[in-house]
C-alpha atoms as a PDB file:
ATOM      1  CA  UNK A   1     130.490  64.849  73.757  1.00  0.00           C
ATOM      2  CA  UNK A   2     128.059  62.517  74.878  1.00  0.00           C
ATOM      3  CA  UNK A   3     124.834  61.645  72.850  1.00  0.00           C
ATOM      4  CA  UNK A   4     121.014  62.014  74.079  1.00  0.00           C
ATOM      5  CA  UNK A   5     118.980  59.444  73.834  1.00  0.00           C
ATOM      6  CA  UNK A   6     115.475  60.093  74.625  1.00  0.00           C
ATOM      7  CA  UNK A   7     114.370  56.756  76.667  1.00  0.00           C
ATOM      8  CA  UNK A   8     112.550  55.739  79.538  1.00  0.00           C
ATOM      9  CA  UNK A   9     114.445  55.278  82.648  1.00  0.00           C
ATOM     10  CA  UNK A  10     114.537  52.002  84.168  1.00  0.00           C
ATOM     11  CA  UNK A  11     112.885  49.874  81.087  1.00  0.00           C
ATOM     12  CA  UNK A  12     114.916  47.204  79.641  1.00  0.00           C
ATOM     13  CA  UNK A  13     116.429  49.619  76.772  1.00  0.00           C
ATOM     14  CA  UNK A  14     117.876  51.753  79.351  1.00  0.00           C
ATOM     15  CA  UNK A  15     118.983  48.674  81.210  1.00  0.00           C
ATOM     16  CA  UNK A  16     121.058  47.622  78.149  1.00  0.00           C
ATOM     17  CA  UNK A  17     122.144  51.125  77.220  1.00  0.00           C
ATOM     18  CA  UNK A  18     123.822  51.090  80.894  1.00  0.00           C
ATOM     19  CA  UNK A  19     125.602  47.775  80.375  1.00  0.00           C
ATOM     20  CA  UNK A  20     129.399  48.213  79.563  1.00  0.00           C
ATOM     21  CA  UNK A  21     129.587  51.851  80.218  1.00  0.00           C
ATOM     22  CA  UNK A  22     130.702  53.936  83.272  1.00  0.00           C
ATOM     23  CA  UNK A  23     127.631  55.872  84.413  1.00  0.00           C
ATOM     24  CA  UNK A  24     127.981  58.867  86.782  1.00  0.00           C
ATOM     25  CA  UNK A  25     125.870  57.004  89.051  1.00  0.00           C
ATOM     26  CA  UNK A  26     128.831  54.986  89.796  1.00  0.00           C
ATOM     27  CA  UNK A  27     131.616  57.508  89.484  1.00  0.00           C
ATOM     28  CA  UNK A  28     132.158  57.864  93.317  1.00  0.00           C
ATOM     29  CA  UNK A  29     133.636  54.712  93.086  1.00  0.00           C
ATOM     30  CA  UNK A  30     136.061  55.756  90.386  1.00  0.00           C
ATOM     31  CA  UNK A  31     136.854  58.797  92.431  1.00  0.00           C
ATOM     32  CA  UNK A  32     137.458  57.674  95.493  1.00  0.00           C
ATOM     33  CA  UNK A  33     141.191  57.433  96.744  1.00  0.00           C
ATOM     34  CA  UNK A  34     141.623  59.954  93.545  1.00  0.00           C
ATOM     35  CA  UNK A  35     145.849  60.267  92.973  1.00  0.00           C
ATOM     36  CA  UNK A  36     146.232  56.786  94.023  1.00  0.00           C
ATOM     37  CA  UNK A  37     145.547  53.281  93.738  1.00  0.00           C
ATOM     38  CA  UNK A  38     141.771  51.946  92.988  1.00  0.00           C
ATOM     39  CA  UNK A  39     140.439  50.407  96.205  1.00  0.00           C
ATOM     40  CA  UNK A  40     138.116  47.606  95.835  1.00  0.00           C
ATOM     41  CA  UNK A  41     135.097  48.780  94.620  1.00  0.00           C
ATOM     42  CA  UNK A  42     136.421  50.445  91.770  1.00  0.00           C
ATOM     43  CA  UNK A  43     137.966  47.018  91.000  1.00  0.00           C
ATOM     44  CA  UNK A  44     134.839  45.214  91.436  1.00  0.00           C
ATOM     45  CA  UNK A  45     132.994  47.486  89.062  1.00  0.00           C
ATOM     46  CA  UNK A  46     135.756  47.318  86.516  1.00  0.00           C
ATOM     47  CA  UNK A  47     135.091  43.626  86.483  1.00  0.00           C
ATOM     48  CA  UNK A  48     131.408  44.384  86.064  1.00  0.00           C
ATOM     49  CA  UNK A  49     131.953  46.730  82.997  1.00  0.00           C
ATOM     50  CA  UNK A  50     134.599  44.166  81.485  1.00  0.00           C
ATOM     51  CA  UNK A  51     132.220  41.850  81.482  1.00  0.00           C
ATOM     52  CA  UNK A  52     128.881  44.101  79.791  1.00  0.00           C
ATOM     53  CA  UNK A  53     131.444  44.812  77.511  1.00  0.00           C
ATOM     54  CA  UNK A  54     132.886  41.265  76.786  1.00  0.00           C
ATOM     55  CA  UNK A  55     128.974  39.692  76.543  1.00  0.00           C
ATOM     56  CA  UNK A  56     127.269  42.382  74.959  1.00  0.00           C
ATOM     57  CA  UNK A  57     125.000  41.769  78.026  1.00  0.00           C
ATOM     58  CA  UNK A  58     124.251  44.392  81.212  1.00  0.00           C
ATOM     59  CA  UNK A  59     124.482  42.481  84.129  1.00  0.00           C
ATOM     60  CA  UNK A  60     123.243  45.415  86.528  1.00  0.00           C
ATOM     61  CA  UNK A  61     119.586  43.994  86.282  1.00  0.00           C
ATOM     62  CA  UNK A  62     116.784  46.119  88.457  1.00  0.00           C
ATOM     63  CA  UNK A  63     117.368  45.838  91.740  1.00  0.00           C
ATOM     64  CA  UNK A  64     115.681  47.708  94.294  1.00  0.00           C
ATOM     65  CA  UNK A  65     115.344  48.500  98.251  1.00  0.00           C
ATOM     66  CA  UNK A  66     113.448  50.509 100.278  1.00  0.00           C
ATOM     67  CA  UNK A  67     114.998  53.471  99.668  1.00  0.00           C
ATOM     68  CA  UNK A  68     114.882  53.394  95.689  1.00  0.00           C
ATOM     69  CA  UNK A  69     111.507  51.945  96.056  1.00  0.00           C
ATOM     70  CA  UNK A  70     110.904  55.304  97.998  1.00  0.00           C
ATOM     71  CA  UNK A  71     112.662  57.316  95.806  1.00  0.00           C
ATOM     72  CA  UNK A  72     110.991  56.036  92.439  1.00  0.00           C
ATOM     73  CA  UNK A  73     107.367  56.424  93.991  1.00  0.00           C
ATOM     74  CA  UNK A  74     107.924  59.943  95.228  1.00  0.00           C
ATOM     75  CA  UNK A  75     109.828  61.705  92.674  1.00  0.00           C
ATOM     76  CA  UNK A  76     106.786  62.613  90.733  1.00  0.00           C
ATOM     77  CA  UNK A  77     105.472  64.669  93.530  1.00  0.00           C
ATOM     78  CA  UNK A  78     109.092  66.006  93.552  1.00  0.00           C
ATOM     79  CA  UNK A  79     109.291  66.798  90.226  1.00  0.00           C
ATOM     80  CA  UNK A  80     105.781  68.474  90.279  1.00  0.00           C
ATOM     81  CA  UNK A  81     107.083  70.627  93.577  1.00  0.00           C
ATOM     82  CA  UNK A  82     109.970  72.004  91.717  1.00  0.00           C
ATOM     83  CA  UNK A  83     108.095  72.743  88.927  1.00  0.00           C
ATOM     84  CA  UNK A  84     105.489  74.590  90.910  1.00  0.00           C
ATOM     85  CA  UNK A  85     108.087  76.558  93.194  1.00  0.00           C
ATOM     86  CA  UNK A  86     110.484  77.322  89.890  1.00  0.00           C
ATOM     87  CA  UNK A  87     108.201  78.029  87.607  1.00  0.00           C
ATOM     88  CA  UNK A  88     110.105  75.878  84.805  1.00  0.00           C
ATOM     89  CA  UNK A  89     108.657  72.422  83.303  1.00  0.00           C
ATOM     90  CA  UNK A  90     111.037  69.723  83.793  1.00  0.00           C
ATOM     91  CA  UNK A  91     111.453  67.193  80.540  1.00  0.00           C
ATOM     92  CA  UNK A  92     112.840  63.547  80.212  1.00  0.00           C
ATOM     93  CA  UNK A  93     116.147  63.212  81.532  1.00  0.00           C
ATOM     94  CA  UNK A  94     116.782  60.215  79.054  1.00  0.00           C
ATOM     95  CA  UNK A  95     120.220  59.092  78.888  1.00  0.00           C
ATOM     96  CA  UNK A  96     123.431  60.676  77.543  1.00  0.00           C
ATOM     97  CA  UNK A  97     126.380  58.618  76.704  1.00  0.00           C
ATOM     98  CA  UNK A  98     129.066  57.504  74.063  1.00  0.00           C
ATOM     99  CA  UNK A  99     131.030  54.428  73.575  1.00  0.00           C
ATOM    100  CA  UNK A 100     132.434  54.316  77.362  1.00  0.00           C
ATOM    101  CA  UNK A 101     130.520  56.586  79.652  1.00  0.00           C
ATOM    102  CA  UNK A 102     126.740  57.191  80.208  1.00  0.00           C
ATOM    103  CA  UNK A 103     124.268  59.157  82.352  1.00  0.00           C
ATOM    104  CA  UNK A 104     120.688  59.790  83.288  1.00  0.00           C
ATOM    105  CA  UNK A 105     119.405  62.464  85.327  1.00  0.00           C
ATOM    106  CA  UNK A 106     116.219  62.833  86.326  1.00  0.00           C
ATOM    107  CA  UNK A 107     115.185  65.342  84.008  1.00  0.00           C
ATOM    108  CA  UNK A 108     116.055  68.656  82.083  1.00  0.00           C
ATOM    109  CA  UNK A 109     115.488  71.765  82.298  1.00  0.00           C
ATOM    110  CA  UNK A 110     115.090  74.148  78.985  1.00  0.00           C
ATOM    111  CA  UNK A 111     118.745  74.403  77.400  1.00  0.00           C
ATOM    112  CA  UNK A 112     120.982  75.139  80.231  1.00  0.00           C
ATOM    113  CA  UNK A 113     120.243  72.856  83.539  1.00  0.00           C
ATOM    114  CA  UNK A 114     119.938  69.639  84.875  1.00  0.00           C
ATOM    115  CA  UNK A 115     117.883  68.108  88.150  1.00  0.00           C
ATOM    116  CA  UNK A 116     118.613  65.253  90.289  1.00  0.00           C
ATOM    117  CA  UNK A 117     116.005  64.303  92.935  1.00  0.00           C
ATOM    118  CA  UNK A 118     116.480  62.863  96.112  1.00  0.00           C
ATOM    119  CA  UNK A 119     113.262  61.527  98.272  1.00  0.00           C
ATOM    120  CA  UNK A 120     114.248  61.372 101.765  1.00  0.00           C
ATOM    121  CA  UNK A 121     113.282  60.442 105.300  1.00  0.00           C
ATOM    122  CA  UNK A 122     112.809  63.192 108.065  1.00  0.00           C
ATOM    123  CA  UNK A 123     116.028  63.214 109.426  1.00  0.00           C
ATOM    124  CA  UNK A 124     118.257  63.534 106.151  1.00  0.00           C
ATOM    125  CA  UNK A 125     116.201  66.080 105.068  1.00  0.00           C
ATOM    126  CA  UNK A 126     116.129  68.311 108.606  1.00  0.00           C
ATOM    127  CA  UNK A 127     119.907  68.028 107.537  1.00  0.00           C
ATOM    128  CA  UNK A 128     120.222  68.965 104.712  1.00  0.00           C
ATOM    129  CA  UNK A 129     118.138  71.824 104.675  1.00  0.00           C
ATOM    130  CA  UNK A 130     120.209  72.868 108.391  1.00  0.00           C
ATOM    131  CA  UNK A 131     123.453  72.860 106.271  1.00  0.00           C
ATOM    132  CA  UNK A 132     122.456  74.154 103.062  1.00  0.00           C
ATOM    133  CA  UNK A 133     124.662  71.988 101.337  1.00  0.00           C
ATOM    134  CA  UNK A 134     124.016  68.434  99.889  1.00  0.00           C
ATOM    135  CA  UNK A 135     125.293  65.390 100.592  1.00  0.00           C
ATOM    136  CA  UNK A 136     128.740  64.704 100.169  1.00  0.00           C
ATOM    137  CA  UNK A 137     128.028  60.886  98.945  1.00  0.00           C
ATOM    138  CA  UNK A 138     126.089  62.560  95.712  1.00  0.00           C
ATOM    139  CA  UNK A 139     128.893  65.025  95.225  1.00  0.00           C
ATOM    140  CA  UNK A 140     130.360  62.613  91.454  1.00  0.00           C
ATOM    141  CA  UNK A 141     127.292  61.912  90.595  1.00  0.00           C
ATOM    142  CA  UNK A 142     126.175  66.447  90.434  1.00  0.00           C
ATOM    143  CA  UNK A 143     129.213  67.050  88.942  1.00  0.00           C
ATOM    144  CA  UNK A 144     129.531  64.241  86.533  1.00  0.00           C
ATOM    145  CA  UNK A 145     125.728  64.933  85.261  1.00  0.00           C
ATOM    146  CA  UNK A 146     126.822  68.867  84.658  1.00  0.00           C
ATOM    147  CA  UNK A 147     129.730  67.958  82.895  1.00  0.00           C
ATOM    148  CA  UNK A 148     128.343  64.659  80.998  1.00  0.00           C
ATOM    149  CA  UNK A 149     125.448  66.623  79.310  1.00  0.00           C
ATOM    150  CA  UNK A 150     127.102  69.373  78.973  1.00  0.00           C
ATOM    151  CA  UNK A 151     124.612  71.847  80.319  1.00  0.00           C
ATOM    152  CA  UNK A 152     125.101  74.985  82.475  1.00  0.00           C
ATOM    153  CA  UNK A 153     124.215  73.759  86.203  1.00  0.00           C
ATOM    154  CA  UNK A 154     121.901  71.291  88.162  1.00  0.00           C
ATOM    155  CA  UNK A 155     119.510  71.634  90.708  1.00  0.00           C
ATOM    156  CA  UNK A 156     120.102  68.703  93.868  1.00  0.00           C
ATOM    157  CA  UNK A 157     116.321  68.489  95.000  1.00  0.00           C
ATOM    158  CA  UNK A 158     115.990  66.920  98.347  1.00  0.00           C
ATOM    159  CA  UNK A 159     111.888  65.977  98.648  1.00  0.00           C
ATOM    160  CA  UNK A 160     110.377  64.701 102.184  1.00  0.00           C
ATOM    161  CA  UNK A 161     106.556  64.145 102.180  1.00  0.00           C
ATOM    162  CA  UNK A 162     106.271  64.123 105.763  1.00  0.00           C
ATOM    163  CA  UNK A 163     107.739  68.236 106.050  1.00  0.00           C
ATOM    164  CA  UNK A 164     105.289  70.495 106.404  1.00  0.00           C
ATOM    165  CA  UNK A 165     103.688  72.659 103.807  1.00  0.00           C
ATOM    166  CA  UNK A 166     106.392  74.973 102.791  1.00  0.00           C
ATOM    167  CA  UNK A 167     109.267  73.001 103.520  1.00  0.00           C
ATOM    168  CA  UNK A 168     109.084  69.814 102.176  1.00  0.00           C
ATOM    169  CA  UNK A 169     111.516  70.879  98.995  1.00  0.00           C
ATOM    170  CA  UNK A 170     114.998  72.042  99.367  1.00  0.00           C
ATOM    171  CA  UNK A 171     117.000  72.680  96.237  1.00  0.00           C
ATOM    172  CA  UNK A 172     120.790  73.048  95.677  1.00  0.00           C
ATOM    173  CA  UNK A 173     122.008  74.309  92.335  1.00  0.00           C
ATOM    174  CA  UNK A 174     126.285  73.554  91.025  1.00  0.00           C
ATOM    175  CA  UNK A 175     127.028  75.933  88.716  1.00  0.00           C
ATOM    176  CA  UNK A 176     129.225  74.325  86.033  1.00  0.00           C
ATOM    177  CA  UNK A 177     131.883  76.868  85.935  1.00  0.00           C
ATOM    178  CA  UNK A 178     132.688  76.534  89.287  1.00  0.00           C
ATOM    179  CA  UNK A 179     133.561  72.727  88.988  1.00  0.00           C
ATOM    180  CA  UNK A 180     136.193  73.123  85.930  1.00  0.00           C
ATOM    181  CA  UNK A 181     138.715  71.498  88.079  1.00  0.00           C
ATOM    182  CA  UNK A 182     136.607  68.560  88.571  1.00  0.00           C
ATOM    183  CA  UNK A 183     135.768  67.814  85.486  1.00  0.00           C
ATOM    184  CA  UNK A 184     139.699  67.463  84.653  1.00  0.00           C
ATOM    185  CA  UNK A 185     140.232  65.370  87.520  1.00  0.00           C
ATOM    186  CA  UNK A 186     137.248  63.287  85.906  1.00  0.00           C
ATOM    187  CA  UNK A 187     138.911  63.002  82.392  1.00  0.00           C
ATOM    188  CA  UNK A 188     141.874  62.378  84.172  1.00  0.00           C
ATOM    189  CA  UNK A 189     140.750  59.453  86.575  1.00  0.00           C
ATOM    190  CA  UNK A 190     138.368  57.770  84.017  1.00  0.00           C
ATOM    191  CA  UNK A 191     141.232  57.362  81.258  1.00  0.00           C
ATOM    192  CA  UNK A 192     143.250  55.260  84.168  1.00  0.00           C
ATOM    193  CA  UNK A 193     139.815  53.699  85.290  1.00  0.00           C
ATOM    194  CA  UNK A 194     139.522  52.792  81.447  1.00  0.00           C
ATOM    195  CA  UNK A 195     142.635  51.111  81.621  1.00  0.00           C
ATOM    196  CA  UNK A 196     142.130  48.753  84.141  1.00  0.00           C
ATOM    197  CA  UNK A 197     138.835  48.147  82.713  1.00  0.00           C
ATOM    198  CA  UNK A 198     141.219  47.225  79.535  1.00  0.00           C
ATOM    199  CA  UNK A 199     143.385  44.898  81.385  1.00  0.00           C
ATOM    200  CA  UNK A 200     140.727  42.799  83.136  1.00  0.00           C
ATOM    201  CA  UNK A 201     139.318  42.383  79.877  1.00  0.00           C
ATOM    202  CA  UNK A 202     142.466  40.786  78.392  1.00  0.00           C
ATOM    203  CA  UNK A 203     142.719  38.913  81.627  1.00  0.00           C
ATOM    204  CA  UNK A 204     139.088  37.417  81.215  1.00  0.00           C
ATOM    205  CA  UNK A 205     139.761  36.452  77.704  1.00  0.00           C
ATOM    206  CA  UNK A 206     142.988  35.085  78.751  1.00  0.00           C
ATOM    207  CA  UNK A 207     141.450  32.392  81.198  1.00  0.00           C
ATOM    208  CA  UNK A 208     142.439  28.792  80.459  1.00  0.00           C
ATOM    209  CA  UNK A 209     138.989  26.773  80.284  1.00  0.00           C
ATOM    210  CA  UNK A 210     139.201  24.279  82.742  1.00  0.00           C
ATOM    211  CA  UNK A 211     136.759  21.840  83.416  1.00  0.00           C
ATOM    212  CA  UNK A 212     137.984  19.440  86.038  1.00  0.00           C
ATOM    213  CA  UNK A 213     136.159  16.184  86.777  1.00  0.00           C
ATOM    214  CA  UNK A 214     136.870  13.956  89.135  1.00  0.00           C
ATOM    215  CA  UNK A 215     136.049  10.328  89.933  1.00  0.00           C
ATOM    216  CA  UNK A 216     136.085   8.810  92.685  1.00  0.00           C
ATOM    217  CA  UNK A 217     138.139   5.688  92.519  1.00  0.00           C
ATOM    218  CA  UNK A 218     136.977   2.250  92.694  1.00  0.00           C
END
C-alpha cells in the first residue's frame, strides 16, 4: 500500500521524494521485454536508483523540453476542461509511494479515480481521438497509477489548444478491474527489477578506489 503525500509536483521536495524509488513514470522501462532479460534502459535506470539510494541524493534533477514545457503550461486549461465537461473537481495528485516505488498523477478525483493529462500537438491528438484508444507508450504509466494508489480507474486526457471548440478534450478511462493481470505482471517484474537494483548496489559499494597518477618521467 503506498502512502499519500500531499506535495507540490515538481518542487524540490517532490524532487527528493522521487530519488531512489521506481516511479510509474518510468515503469515502461521495467516492462519492456517483460519474461526476459532487462534491455538497456532498464539497466541504466537501475544504476540511477542504486545510486539515489546509495547517496541519499535524487539525481533526476528538472529537466525539461519542449514538449514538457508544453505540457506543464497547458495542463491547467486541461484540467479546467475536464472539470467543466465532467462535472467533478479535480484535487492534488501529490505523490504516493513507500520505501521502493512512487507515483504522481496529475490529480484525483473524489475517492475512486485518477487523471493523467497529456497536452498535445495537432496531429497526436487527430489520432488519438480517430482511434479511441491512447497511446500505447503511456500504457505502464495508466496502469501503474490505478494500481499504485489504489483507486478504481483513471481518466487519460489528451488536451490540444489548437482543436476547435468542442473537440479540443478527448478522455480515455482504464477501469481497474480490467487490468488485474497487469498489476501481477507488475509485482512480478518489479521484485526482479528490485533485484538487480540490489546487485548494482553491492557492485557500486564493491568498487576498489583507485586513484591513478601518473608522472611523466624525467
Amino acid at each position: 500500500m503506498l502512502k499519500f503525500q500531499d506535495i507540490n509536483q515538481n518542487g524540490d521536495e517532490w524532487y527528493q521524494m522521487r530519488g531512489g524509488r521506481l516511479t510509474s513514470s518510468m515503469l515502461a522501462k521495467v516492462m519492456a521485454n517483460d519474461g526476459k532479460a532487462f534491455g538497456e534502459p532498464a539497466k541504466k535506470y537501475a544504476h540511477q536508483i542504486a545510486v539515489e539510494q546509495i547517496t541519499g541524493k535524487a539525481t533526476e534533477g528538472g529537466y525539461h523540453n519542449d514538449a514538457m514545457q508544453r505540457g506543464h503550461d497547458e495542463e491547467p486549461l486541461c484540467r479546467a476542461l475536464y472539470e467543466f465537461e465532467t462535472f467533478s473537481k479535480v484535487t492534488n495528485g501529490g505523490f504516493f509511494c513507500n520505501d521502493r516505488i512512487g507515483c504522481s498523477p496529475d490529480g484525483l478525483v473524489g475517492n475512486d479515480g485518477v487523471v493523467e493529462f497529456k497536452s498535445a500537438i495537432a496531429s497526436i491528438h487527430y489520432e488519438r481521438l480517430r482511434k479511441q484508444a491512447f497511446d500505447s507508450g503511456y500504457k505502464w504509466q495508466l496502469i501503474g497509477n490505478v494500481k499504485f494508489t489504489s483507486r478504481d480507474w483513471i481518466d487519460f486526457g489528451s488536451y490540444c489548444s489548437e482543436f476547435p471548440e468542442g473537440k479540443r478534450l478527448y478522455v480515455y478511462r482504464l477501469w481497474a478491474d480490467d487490468y488485474k493481470s497487469e498489476f501481477a505482471r507488475i509485482d512480478e517484474r518489479t521484485e526482479q527489477f528490485f533485484e538487480l537494483v540490489e546487485a548494482t548496489k553491492k557492485n557500486i559499494e564493491s568498487l576498489p578506489y583507485i586513484n591513478q597518477l601518473t608522472t611523466k618521467a624525467a
